[in-house]
N, C-alpha and C. Protein backbone atom coordinates (compact mmCIF):
# COMPACT_ATOMS: atom_id res chain seq x y z
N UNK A 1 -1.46 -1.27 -16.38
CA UNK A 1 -1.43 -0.01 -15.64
C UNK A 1 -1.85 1.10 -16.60
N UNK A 2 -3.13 2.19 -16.04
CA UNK A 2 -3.60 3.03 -16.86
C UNK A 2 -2.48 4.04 -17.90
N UNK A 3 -1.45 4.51 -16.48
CA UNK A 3 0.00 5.06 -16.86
C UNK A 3 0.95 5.10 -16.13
N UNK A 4 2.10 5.21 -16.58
CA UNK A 4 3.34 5.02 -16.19
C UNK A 4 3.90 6.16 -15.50
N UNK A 5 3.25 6.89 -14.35
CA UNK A 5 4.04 7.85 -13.86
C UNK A 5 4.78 7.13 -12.55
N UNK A 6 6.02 7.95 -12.42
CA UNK A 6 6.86 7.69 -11.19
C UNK A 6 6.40 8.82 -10.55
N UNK A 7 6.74 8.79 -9.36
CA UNK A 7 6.65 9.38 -8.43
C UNK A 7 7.61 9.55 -7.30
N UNK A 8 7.75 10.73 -6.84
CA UNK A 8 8.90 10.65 -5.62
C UNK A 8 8.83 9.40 -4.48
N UNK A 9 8.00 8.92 -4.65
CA UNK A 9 7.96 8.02 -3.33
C UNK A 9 8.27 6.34 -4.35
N UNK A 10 8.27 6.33 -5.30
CA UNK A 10 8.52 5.14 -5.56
C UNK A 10 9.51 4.14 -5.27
N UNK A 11 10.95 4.60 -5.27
CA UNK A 11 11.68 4.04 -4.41
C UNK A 11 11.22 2.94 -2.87
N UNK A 12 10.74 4.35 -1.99
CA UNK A 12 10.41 4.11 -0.96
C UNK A 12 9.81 2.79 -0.62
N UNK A 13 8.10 2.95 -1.65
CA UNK A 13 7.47 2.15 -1.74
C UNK A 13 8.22 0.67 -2.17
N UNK A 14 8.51 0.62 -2.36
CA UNK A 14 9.13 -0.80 -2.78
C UNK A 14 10.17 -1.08 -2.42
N UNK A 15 10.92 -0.61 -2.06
CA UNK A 15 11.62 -1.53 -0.49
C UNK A 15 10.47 -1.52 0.48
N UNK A 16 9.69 -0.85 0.65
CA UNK A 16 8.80 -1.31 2.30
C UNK A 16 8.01 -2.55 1.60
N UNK A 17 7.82 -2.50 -0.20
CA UNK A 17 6.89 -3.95 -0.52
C UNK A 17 7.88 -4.82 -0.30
N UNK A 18 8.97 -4.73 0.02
CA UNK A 18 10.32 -6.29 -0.77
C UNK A 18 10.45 -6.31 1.10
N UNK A 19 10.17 -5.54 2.57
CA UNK A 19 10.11 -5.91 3.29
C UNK A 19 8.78 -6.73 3.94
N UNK A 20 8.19 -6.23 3.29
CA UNK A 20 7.03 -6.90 3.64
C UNK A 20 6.62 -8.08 3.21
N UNK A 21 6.85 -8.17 2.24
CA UNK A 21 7.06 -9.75 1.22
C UNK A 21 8.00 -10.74 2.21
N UNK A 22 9.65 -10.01 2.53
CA UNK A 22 10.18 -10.89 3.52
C UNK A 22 9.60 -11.59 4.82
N UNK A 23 8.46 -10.37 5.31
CA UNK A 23 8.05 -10.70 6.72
C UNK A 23 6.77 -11.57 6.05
N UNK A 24 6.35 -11.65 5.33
CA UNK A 24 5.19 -12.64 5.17
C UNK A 24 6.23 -14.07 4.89
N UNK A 25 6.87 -13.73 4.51
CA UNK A 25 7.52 -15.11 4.40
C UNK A 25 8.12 -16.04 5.60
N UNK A 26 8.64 -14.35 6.47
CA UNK A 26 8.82 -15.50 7.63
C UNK A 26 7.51 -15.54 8.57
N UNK A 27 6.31 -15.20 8.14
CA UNK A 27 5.00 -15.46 9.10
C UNK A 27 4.66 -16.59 8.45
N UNK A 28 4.54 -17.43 7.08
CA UNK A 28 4.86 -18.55 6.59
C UNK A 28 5.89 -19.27 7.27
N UNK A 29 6.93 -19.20 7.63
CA UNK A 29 7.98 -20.22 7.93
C UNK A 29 7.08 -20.09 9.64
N UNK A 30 6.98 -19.25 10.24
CA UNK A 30 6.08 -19.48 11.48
C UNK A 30 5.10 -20.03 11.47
N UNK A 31 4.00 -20.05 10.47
CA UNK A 31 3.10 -21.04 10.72
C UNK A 31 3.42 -22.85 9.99
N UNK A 32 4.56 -22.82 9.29
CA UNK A 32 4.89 -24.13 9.44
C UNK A 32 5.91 -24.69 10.13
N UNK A 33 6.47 -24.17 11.20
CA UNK A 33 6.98 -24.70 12.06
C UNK A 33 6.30 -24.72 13.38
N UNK A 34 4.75 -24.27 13.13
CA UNK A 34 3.81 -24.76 14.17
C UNK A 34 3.95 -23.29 15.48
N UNK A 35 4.72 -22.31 15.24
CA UNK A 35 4.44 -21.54 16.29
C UNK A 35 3.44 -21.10 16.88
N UNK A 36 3.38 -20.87 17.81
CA UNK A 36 1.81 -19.92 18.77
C UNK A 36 1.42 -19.16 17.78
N UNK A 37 -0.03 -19.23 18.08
CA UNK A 37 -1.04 -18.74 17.33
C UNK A 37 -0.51 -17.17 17.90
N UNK A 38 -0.79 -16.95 19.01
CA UNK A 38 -0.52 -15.48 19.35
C UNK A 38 0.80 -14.79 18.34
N UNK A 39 1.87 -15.86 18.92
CA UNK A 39 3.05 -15.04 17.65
C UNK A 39 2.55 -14.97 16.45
N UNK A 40 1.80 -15.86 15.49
CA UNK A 40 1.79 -15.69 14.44
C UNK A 40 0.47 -13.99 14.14
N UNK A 41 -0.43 -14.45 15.16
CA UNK A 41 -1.57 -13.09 14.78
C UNK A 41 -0.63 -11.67 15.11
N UNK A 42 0.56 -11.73 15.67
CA UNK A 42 0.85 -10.31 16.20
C UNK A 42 1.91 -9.73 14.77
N UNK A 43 2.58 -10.65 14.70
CA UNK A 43 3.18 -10.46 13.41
C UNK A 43 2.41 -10.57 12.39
N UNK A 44 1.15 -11.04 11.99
CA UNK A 44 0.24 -10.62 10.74
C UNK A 44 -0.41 -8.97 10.83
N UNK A 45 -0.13 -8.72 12.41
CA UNK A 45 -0.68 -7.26 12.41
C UNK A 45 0.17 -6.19 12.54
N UNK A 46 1.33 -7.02 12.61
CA UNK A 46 2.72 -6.00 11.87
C UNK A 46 2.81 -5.97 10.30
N UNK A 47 2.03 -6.66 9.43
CA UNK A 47 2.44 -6.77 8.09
C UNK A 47 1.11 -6.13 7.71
N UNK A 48 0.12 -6.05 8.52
CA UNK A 48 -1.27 -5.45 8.28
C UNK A 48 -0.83 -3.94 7.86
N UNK A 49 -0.51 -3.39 8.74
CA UNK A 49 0.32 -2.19 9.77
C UNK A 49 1.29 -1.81 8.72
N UNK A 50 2.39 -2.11 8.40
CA UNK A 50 3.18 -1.98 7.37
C UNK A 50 2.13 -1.69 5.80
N UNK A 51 1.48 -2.22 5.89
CA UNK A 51 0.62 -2.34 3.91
C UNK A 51 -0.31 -0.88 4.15
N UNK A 52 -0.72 -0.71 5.11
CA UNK A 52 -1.80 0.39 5.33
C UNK A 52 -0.12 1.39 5.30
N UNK A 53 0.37 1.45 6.14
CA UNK A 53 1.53 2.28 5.68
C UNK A 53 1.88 3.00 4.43
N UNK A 54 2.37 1.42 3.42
CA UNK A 54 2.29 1.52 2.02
C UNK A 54 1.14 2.24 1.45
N UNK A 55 0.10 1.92 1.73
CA UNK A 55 -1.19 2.42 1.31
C UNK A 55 -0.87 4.00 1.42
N UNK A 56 -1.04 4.64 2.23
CA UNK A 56 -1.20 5.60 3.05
C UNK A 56 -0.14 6.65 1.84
N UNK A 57 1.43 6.36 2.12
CA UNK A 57 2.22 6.81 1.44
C UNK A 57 1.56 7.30 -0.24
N UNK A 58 1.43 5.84 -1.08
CA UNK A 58 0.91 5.95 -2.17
C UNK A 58 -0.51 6.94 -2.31
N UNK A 59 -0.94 7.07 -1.71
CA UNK A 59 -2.42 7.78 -1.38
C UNK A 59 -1.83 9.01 -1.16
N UNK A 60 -1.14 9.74 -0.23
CA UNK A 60 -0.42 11.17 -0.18
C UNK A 60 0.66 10.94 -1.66
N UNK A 61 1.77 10.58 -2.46
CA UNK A 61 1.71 10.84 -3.38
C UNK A 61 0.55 11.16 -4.72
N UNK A 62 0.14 9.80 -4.99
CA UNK A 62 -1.01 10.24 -5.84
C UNK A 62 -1.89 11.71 -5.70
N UNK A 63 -2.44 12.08 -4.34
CA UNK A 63 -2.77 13.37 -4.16
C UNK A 63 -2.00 14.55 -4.65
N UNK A 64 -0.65 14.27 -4.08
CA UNK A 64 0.08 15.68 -4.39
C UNK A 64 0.63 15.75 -6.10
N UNK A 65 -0.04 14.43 -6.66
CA UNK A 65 0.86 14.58 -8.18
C UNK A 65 -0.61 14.48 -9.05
N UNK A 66 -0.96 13.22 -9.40
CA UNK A 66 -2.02 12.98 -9.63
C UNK A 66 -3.38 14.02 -9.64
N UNK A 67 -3.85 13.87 -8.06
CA UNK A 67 -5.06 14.76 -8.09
C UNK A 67 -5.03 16.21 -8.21
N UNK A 68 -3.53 16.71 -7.97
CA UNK A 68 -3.31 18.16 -8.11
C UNK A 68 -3.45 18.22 -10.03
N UNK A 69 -2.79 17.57 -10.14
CA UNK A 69 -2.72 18.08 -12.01
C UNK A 69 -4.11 17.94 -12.24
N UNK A 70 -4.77 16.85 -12.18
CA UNK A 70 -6.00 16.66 -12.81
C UNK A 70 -6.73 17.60 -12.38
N UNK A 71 -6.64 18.17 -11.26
CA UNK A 71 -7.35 19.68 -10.67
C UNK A 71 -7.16 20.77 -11.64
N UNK A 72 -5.99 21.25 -11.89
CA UNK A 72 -5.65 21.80 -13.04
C UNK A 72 -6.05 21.83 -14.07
N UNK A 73 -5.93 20.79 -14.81
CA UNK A 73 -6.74 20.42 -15.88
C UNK A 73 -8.24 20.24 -16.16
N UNK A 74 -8.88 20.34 -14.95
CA UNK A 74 -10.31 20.10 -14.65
C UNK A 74 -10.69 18.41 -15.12
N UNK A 75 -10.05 17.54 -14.40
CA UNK A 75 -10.31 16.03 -15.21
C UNK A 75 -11.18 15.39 -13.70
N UNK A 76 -12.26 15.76 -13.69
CA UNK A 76 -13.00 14.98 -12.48
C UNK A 76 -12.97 13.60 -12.46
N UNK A 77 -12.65 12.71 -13.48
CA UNK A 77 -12.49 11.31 -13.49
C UNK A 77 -11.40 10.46 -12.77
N UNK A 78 -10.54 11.76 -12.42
CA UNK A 78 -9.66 11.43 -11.22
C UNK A 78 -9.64 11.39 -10.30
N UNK A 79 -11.04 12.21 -9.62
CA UNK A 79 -11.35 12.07 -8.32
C UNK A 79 -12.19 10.80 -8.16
N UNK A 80 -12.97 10.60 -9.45
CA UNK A 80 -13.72 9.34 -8.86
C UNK A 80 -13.03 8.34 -9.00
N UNK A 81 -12.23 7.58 -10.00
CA UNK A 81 -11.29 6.72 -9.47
C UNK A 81 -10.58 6.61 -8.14
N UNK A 82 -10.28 8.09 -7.75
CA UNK A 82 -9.26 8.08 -6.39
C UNK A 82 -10.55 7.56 -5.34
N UNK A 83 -11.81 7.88 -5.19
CA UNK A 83 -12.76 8.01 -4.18
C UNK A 83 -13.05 6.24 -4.57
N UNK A 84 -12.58 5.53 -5.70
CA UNK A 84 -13.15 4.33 -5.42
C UNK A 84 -12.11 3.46 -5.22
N UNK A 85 -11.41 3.89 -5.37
CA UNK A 85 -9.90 2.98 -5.22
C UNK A 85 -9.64 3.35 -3.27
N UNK A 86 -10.05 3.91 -3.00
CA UNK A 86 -10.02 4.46 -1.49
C UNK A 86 -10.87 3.47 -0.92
N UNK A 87 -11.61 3.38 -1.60
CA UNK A 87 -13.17 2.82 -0.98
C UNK A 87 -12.86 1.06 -0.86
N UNK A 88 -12.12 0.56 -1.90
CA UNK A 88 -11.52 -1.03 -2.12
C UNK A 88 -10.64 -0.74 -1.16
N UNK A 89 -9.74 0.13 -1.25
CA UNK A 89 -8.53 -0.43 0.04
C UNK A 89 -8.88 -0.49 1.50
N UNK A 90 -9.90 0.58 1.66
CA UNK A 90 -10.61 0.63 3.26
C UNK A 90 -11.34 -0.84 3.46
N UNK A 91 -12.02 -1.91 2.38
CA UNK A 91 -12.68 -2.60 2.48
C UNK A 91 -12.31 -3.74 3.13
């Protein structure tokens, strides 16, 4: 990791990762106990749904901490990381 900042949302973030980890696990125990395809795709698009969440969160922190200072500081190398790291998660 480039650096070690916390952030107000870190907490957050990671209980919604340690729920989401749970629900993939039980969309695993659903697809080996053979459930409907339908149950299993609706609950992969609850865990879809949940990560873009995560996403989302981390993306409004980083802005309000991250891209504000580096604004400050005039460090444009923070916008292009942010504009490509945006660009992988949309992908």
């Amino acid at each position: 990791m480039e650096n070690s900042r916390r952030h107000e949302n870190t907490k957050a973030v990671i209980n919604r990762i340690s729920r989401v980890t749970g629900h993939m696990e039980a969309v695993k125990k659903m697809v080996e106990d053979g459930r409907d395809c339908s149950d299993v795709l609706i609950q992969l698009s609850a865990v879809r749904s949940a990560i873009n969440n995560i996403g989302r969160i981390i993306l409004q922190d980083h802005i309000n901490h991250c891209v504000v200072d580096a604004a400050k500081s005039g460090d444009k190398q923070v916008l292009d990381d942010l504009n490509d790291a945006i660009a992988k998660f949309l992908k």
